[in-house]
Protein backbone atom coordinates (compact mmCIF):
# COMPACT_ATOMS: atom_id res chain seq x y z
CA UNK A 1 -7.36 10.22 -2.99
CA UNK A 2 -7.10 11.24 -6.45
CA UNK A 3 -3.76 11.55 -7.24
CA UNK A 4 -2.54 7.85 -5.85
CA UNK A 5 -1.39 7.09 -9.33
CA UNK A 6 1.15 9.80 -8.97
CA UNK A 7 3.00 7.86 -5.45
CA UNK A 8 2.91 4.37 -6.52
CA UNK A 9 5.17 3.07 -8.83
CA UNK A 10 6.21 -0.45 -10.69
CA UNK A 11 9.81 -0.68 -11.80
CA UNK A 12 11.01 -4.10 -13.11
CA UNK A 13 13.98 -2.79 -11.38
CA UNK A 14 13.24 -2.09 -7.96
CA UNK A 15 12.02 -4.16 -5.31
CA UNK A 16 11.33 -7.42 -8.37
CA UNK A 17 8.81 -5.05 -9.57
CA UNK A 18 6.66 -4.66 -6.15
CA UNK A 19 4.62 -1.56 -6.14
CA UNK A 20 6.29 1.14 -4.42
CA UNK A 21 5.84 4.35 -2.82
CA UNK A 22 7.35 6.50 -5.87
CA UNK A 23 11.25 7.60 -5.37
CA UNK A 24 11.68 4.90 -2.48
CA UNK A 25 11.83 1.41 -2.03
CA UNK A 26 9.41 1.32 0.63
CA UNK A 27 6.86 -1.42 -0.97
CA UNK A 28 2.91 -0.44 -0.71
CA UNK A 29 2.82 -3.85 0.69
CA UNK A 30 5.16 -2.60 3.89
CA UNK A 31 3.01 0.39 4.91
CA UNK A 32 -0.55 -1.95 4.83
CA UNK A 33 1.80 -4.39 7.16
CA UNK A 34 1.98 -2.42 9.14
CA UNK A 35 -1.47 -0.26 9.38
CA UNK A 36 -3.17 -4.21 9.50
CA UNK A 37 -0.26 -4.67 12.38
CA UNK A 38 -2.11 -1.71 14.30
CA UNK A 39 0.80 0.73 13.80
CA UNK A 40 0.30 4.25 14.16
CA UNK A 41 0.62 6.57 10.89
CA UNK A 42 3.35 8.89 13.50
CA UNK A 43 5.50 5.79 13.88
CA UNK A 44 5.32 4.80 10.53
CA UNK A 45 6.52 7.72 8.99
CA UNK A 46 9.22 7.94 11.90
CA UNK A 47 10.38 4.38 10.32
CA UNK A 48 10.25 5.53 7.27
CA UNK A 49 11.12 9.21 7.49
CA UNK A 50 11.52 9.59 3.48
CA UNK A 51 6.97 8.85 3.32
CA UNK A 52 4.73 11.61 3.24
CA UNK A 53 1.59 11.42 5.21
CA UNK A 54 -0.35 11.31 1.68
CA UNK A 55 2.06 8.39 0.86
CA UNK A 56 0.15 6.31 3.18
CA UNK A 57 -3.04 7.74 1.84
CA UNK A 58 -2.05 6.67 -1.55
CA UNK A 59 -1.01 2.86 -0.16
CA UNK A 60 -4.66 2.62 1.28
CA UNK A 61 -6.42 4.01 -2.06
CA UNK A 62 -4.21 1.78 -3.74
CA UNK A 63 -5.39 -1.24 -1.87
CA UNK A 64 -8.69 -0.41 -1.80
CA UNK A 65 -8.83 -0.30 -6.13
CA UNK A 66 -7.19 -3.84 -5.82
CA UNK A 67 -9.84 -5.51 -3.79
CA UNK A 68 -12.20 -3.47 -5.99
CA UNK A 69 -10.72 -4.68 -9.29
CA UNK A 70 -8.51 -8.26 -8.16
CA UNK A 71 -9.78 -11.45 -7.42
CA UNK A 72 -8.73 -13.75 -4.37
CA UNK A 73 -9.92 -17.06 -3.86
CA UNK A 74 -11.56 -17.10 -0.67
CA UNK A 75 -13.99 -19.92 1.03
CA UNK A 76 -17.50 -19.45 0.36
CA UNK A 77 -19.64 -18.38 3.59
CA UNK A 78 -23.05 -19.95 2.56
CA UNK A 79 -26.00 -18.63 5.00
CA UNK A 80 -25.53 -15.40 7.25
């Protein structure tokens, strides 16, 4: 998804600065919860009726360029 940058906001403001779906307060990090809880896209955007389908898109782009870009201290798996 291209246009990602254009759904996700920061606003000191809003949600302590959280990234957010842009014109909500839905958090980025509260549609991942719930895709990693297994939810279904339909009953998120049921919850949530003010999301877009391509607002979900955009939370999962927007993930995906943070594990890309951040770093995490994880253990070290050392073999295969």
């Amino acid at each position: 998804m291209e246009d990602w940058r254009e759904r996700i906001s920061v606003n000191p403001g809003i949600c302590h600065g959280k990234a957010c779906i842009r014109g909500t307060r839905i958090m980025v990090s509260v549609v991942l919860d719930n895709l990693a809880a297994g939810t279904d896209r339909a009953s998120i955007l049921a919850s949530y009726p003010s999301l877009q389908p391509a607002d979900i898109d955009a939370a999962l782009t927007y993930a995906a360029e943070l594990a890309r870009e951040g770093v995490m201290n994880l253990p070290v798996e050392i073999g295969t």
